[in-house]
Protein backbone atom coordinates (compact mmCIF):
# COMPACT_ATOMS: atom_id res chain seq x y z
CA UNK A 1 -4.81 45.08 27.48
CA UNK A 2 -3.11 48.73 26.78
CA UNK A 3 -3.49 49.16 30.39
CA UNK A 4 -1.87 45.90 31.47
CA UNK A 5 0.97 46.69 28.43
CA UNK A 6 1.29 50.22 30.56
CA UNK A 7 1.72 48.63 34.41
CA UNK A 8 4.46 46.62 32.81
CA UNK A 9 6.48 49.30 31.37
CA UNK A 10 5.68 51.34 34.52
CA UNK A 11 7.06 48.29 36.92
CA UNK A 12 10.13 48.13 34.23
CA UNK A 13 10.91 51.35 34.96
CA UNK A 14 10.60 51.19 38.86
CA UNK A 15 13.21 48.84 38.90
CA UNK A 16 15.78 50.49 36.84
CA UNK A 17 19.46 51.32 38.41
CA UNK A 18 18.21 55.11 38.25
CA UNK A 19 14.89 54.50 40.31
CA UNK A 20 15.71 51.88 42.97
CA UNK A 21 17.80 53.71 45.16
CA UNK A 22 15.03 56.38 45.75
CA UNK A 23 12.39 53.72 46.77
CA UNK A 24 11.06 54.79 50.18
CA UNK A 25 11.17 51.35 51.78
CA UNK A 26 13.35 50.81 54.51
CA UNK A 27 16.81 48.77 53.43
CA UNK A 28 16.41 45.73 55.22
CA UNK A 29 13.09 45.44 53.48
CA UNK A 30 13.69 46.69 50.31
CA UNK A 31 15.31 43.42 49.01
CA UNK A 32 11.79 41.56 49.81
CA UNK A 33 9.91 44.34 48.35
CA UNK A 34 12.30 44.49 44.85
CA UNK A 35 11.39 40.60 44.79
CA UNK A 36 7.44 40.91 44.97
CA UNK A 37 7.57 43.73 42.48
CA UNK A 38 9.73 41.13 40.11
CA UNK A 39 7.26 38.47 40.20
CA UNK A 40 4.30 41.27 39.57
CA UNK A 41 6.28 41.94 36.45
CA UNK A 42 6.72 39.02 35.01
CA UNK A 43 4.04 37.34 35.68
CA UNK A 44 2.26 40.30 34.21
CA UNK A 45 4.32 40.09 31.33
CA UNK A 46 3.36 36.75 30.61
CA UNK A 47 0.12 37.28 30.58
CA UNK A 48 -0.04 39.60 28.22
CA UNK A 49 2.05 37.96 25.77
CA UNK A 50 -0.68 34.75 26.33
CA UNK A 51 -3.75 37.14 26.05
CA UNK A 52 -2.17 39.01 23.13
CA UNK A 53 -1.64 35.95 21.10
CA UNK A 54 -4.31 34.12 21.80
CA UNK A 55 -6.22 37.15 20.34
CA UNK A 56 -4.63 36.07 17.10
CA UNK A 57 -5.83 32.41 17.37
CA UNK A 58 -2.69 31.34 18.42
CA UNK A 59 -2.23 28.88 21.50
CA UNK A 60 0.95 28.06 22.29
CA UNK A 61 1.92 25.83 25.09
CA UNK A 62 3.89 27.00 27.93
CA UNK A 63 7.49 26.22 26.78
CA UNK A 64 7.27 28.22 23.66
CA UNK A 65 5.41 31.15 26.13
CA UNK A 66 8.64 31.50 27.84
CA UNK A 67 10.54 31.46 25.08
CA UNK A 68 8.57 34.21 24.11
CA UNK A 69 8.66 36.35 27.30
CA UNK A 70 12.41 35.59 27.84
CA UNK A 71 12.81 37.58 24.49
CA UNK A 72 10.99 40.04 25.70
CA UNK A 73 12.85 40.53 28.52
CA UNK A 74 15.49 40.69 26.46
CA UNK A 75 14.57 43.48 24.15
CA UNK A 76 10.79 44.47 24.31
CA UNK A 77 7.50 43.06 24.66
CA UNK A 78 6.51 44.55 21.59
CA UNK A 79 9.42 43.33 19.42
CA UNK A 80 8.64 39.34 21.11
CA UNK A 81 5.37 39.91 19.84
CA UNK A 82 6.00 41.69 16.52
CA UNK A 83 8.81 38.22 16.15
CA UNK A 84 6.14 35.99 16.55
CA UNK A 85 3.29 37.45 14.60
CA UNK A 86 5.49 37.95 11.88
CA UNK A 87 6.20 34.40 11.17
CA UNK A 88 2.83 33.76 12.40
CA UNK A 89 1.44 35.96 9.60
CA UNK A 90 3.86 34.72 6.54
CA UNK A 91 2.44 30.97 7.87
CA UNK A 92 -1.01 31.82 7.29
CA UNK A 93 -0.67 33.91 4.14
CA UNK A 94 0.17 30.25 2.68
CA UNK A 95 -2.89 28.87 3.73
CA UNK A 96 -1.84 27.43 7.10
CA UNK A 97 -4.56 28.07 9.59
CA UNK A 98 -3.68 29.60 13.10
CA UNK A 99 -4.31 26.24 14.72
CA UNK A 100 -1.22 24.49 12.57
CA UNK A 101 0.81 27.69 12.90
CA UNK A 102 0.60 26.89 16.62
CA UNK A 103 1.74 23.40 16.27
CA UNK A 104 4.64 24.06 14.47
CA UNK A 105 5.52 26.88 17.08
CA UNK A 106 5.91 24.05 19.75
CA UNK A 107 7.84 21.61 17.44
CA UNK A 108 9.87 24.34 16.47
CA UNK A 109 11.13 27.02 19.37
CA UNK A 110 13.77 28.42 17.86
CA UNK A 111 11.60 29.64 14.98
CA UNK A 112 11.63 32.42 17.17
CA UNK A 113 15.06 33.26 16.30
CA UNK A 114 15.77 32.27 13.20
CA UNK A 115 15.84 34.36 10.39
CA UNK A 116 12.67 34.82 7.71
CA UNK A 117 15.19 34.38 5.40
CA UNK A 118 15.72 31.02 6.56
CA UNK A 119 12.29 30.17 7.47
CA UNK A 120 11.23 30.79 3.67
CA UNK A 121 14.08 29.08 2.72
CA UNK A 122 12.66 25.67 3.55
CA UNK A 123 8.81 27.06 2.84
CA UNK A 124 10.46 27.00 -0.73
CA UNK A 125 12.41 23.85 -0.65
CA UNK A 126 9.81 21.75 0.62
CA UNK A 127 6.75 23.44 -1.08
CA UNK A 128 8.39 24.40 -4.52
CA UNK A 129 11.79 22.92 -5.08
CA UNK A 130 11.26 19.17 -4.02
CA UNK A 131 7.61 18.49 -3.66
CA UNK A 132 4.47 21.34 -3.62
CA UNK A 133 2.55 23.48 -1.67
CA UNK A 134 -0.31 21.25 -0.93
CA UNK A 135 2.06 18.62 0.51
CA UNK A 136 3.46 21.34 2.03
CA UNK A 137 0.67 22.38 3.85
CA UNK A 138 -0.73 18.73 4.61
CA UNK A 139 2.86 17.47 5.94
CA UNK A 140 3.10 21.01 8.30
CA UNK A 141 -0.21 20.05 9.86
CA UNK A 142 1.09 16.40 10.51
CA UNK A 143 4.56 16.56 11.04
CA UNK A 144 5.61 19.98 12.07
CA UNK A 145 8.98 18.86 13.40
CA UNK A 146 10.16 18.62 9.82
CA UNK A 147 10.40 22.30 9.51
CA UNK A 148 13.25 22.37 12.40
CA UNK A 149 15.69 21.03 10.35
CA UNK A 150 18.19 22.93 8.40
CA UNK A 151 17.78 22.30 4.36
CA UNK A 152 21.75 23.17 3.35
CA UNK A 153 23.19 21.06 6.49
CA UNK A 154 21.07 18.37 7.15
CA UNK A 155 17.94 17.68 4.86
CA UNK A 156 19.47 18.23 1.67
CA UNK A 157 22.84 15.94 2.05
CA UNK A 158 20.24 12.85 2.95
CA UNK A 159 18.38 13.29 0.06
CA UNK A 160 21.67 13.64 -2.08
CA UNK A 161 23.17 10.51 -0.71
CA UNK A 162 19.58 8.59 -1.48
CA UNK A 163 19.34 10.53 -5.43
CA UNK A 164 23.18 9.18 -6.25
CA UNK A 165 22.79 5.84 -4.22
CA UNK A 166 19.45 4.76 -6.24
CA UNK A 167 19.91 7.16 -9.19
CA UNK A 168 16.09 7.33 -9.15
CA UNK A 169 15.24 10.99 -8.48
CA UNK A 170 11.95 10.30 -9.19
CA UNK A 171 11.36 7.16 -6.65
CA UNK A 172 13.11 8.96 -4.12
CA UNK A 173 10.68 12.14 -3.94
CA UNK A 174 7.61 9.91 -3.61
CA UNK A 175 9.82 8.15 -1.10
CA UNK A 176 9.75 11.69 0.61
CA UNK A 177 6.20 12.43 0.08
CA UNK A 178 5.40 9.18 1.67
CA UNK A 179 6.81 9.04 4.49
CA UNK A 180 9.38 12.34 5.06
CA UNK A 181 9.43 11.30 8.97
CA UNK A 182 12.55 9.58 8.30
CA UNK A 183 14.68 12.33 6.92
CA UNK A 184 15.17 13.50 10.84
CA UNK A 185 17.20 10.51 11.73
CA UNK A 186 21.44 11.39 11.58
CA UNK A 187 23.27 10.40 8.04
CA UNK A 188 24.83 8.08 9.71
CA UNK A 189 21.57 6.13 10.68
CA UNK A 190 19.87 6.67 7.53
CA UNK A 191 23.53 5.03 5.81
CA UNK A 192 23.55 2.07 8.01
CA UNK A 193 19.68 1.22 7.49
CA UNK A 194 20.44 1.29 3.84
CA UNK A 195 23.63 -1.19 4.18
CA UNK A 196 21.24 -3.32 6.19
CA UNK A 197 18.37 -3.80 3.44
CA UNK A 198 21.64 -4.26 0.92
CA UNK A 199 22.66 -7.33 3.05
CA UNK A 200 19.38 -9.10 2.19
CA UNK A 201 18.39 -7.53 -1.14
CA UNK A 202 20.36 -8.73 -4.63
CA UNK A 203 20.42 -5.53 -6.41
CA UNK A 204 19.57 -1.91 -5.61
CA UNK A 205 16.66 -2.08 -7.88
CA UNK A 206 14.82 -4.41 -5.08
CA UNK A 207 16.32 -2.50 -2.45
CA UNK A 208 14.18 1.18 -3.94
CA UNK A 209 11.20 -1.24 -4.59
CA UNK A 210 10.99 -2.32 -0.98
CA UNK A 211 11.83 1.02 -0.11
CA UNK A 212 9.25 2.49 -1.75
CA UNK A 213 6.12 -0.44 -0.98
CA UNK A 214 7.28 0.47 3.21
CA UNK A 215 9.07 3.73 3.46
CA UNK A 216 9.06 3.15 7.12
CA UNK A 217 12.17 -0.17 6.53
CA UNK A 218 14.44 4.05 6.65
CA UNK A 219 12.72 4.37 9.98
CA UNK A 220 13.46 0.92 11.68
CA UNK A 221 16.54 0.15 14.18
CA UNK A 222 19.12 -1.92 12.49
CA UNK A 223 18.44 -4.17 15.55
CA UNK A 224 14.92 -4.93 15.08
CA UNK A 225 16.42 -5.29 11.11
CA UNK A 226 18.73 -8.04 11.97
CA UNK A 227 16.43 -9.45 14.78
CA UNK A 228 13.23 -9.79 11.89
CA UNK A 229 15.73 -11.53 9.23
CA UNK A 230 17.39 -14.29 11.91
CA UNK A 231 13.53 -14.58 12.72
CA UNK A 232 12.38 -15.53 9.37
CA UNK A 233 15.75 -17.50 8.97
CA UNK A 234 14.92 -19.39 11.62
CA UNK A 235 11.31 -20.17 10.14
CA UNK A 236 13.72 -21.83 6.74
CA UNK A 237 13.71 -19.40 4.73
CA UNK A 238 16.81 -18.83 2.23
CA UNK A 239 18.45 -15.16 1.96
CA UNK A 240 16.40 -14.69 -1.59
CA UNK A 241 12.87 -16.08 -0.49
CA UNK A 242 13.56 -13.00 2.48
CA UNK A 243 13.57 -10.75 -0.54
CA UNK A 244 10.78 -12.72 -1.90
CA UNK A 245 8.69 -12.12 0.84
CA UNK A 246 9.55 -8.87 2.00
CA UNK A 247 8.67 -7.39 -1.78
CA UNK A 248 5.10 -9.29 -1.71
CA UNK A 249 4.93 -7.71 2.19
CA UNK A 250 7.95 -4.92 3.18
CA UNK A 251 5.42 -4.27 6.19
CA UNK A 252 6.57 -7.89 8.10
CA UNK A 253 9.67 -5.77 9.00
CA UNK A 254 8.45 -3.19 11.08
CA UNK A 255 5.97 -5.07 12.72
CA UNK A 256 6.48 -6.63 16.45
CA UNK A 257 8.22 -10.07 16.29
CA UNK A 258 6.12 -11.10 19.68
CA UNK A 259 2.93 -9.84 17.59
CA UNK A 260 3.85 -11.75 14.40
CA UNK A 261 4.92 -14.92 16.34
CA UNK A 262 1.14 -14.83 18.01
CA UNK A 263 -0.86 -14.00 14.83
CA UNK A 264 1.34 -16.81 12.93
CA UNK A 265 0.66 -18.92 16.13
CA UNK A 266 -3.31 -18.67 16.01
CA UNK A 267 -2.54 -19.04 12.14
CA UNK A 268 -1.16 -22.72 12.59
CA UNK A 269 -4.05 -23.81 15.52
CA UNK A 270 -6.56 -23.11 12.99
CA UNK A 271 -5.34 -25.58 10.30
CA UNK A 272 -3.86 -22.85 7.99
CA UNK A 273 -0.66 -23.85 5.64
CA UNK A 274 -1.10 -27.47 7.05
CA UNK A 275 0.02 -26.35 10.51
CA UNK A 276 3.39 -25.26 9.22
CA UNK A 277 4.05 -21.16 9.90
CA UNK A 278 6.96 -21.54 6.93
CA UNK A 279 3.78 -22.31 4.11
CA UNK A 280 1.65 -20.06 6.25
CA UNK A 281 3.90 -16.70 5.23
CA UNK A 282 4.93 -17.86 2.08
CA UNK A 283 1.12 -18.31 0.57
CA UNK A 284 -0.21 -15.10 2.28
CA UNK A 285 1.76 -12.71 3.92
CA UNK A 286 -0.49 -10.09 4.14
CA UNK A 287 -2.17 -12.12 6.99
CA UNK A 288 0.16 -10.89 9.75
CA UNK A 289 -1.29 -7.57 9.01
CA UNK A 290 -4.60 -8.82 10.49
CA UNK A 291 -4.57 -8.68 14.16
CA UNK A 292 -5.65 -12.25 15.81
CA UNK A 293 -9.15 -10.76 17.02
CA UNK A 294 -10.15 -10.18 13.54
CA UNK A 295 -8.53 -13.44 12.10
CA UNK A 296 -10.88 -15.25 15.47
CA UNK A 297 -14.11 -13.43 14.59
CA UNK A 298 -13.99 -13.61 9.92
CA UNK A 299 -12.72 -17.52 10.55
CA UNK A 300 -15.75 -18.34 13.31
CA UNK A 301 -17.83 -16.29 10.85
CA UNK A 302 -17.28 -18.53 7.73
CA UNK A 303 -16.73 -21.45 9.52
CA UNK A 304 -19.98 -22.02 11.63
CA UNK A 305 -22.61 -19.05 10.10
CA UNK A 306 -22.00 -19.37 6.92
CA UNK A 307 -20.88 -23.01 7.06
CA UNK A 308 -18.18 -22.74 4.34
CA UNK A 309 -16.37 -25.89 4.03
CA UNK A 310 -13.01 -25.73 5.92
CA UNK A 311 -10.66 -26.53 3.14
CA UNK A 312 -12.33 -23.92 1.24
CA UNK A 313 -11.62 -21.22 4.43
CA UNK A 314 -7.89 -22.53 4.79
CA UNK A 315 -7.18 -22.70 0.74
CA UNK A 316 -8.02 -18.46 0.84
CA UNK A 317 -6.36 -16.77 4.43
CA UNK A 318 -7.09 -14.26 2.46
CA UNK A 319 -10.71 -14.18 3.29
CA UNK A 320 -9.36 -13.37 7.19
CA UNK A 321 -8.58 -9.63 5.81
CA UNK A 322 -11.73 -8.81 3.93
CA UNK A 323 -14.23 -6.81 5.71
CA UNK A 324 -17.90 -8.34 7.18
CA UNK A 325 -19.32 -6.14 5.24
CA UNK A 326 -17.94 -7.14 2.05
CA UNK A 327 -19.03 -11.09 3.13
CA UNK A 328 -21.88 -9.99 3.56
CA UNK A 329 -23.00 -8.53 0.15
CA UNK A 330 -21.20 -10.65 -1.73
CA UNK A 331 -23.00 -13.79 -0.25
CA UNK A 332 -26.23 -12.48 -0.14
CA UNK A 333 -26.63 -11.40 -3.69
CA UNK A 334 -25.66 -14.68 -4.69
CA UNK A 335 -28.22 -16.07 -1.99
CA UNK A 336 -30.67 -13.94 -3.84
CA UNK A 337 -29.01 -15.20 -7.66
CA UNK A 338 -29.68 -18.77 -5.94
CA UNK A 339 -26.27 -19.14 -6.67
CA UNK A 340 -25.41 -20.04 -2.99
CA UNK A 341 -25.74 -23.51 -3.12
CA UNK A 342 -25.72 -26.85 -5.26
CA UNK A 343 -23.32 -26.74 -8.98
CA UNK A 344 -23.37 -22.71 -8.89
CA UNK A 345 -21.79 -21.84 -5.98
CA UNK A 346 -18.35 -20.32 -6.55
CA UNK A 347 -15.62 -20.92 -4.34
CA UNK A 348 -14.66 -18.70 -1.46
CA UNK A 349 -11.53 -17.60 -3.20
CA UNK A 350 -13.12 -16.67 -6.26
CA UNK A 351 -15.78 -14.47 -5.38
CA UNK A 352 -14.10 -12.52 -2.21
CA UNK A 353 -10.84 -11.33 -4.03
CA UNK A 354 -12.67 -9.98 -7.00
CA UNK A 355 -13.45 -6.31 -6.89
CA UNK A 356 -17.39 -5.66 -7.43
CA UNK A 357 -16.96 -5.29 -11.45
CA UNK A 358 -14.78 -8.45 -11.61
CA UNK A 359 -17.14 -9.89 -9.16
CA UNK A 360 -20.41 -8.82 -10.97
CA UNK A 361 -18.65 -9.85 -14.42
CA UNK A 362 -16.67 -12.79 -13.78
CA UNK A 363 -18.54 -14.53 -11.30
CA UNK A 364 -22.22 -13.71 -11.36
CA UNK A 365 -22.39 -12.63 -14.74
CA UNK A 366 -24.83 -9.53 -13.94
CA UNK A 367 -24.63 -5.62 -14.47
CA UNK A 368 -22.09 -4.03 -12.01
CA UNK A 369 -25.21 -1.27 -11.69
CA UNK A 370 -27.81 -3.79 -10.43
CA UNK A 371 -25.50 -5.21 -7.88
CA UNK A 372 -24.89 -1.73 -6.49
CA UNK A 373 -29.15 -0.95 -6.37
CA UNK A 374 -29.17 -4.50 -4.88
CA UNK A 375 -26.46 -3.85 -1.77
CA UNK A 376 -27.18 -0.29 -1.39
CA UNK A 377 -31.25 -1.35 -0.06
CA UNK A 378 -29.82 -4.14 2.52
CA UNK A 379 -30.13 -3.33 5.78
CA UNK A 380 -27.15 -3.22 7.64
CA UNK A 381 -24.77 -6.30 8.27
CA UNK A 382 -25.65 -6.21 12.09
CA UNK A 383 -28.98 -6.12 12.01
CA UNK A 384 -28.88 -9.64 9.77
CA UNK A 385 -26.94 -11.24 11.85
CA UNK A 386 -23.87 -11.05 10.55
CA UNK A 387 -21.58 -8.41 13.45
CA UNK A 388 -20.93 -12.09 15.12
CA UNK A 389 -20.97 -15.44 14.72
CA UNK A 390 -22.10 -17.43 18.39
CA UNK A 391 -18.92 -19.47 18.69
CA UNK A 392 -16.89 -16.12 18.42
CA UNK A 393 -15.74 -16.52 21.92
CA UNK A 394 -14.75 -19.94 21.26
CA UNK A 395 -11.06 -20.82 22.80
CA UNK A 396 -8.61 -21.10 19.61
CA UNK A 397 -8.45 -25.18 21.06
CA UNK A 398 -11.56 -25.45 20.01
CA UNK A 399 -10.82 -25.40 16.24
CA UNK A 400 -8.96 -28.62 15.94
């Protein structure tokens, strides 16, 4: 390494104004011989700057590299690296490991030439002032971008307009520790998405609450905004079942309208909400969160291998969203209760909402602790026959 560091300098000083007119290479070759010499440099001065930091666990990717090495050509190789190990260091020294530190590098170039000052700046807004340190930390390893962004002239205006808009300083910081991603989008985006969820909502105190159920409605084009509500309008639903709705399931809005029309499409071929997508929505919403293999495989599942009754499947969509697993204990524990069949059985809507304690108290009337010994020495779902039912492959015509 020191001897790579010591070609450099040499090759530096080689090609100063002093030194070039004494090379010893004839003139009408000494243009093509400056240029090889060049290239030696800097591609030797690159590489040293890549060894050197990736001695420090740090890999950067090329873009930030050259950011790096055009400082150095600049000043020194020895100040670009003293730069970047210094903010590399004060990174670490707050429990951010080498690998993040990278990261954040990439997302951020011009850390390389902005000031500590400013660097711990918004280390101490975001980790101290607003939220804390192991946020701080978490949010730097997912989202490093969100460090780029100036606190005095960009982040903290948003958050001001949001705090006197709402009045809910509170809300609006779990907001932020939800779901920060949107606090890189221009005021003037952030304003109009807010005048957009106004348009629907009655008051600003449903406006924060679907807010704060889907952080990501700050994150969604007005477009796709407008486009979902003429969507739902179009289903028949009023301006105040939309709100309705959208606070039982804020998600509905930044989902795909072609992927909502086919889930609510399967929906109404198997017999849910009488065949009418309006009913389907407004008794369970949370169904277009399944995706339409799922819905395919839980509804063949109750329908033909466990032979639940189809009213019974259709009164509880629900059942769509619960896990195999969960079907699976739940219905063989009351196999072994004999509870399965005949007078006992409980209804598929009863038993596969509960949670176990509600289940274990309400329904089968046993200790929460002997359900648990029972489940935990099953074998697993698969191997009893329960990963598919045969008629999974079934055409969706088929269920008429």
């Amino acid at each position: 390494m020191a001897a790579l560091i010591a070609f450099s300098r040499a090759t530096h000083r080689l090609l100063s104004f002093k030194t070039l007119h004494k090379l010893s290479v004839p003139a009408h070759n000494r243009c093509i011989h400056i240029n090889i010499i060049l290239y030696t440099s800097q591609d030797t001065d690159f590489k040293v700057i890549k060894s050197t930091l990736q001695s420090k666990e740090l890999c950067l990717g090329n873009d930030i590299l050259k950011k790096v090495h055009s400082l150095s050509s600049q000043q020194s190789i020895d100040v670009a690296l003293q730069t970047v190990l210094e903010r590399s260091n004060y990174f670490q020294s707050l429990d951010i490991p080498p690998k993040v530190v990278s990261k954040v590098f990439d997302a951020w170039p011009h850390l390389l030439t902005t000031e500590m000052s400013q660097v711990i700046e918004r280390v101490d807004f975001w980790g101290h002032e607003l939220i804390d340190m192991d946020w701080f930390r978490a949010t730097t390893a997912k989202f490093p971008r969100f460090l780029a962004y100036d606190i005095s002239t960009n982040i903290r205006p948003k958050i001001n307009y949001l705090q006197e808009y709402f009045n809910d300083d509170v809300t609006i910081r779990h907001i932020i520790r939800r779901y920060p991603y949107f606090l890189v989008s221009r005021m003037s985006t952030i304003v109009e998405r807010i005048q957009r969820i106004a348009d629907i909502a009655d008051n600003r105190s449903d406006m924060l609450t679907l807010i704060k159920r889907q952080p990501r409605l700050l994150y969604a084009t007005s477009s796709a905004f407008v486009m979902k509500v003429t969507w739902l309008e179009k289903l028949g639903f009023q301006r105040h079942e939309i709100v309705n709705l959208l606070l039982r399931y804020p998600s509905i809005f930044v989902t795909n309208t072609i992927k909502l029309e086919e889930k609510l499409d399967w929906l109404v071929q198997a017999g849910y909400g009488d065949g009418d997508p309006r009913r389907i929505l407004w008794i369970n919403p949370p169904c277009l969160g399944y995706t339409v293999e799922s819905m395919k495989t839980k509804f063949y599942l109750l329908r033909d291998h466990l032979k639940i009754d189809l009213e019974q499947i259709h009164n509880c969509p629900s059942a769509l969203g619960y896990s195999t697993k969960r079907l699976y204990h739940r219905i063989t524990y009351l196999k072994h209760l004999n509870m399965w069949h005949g007078p006992t059985q409980p209804s598929l809507g009863s038993f596969i909402t509960k949670s176990d304690k509600d289940f274990c108290s309400l329904i089968v009337k046993r200790p929460y602790a002997e359900y648990m010994d029972f489940i935990q020495d099953l074998p697993p779902y698969a191997m009893a026959g329960w990963e598919s039912s045969p008629n999974t492959q079934h055409d969706t015509a088929s269920i008429q």
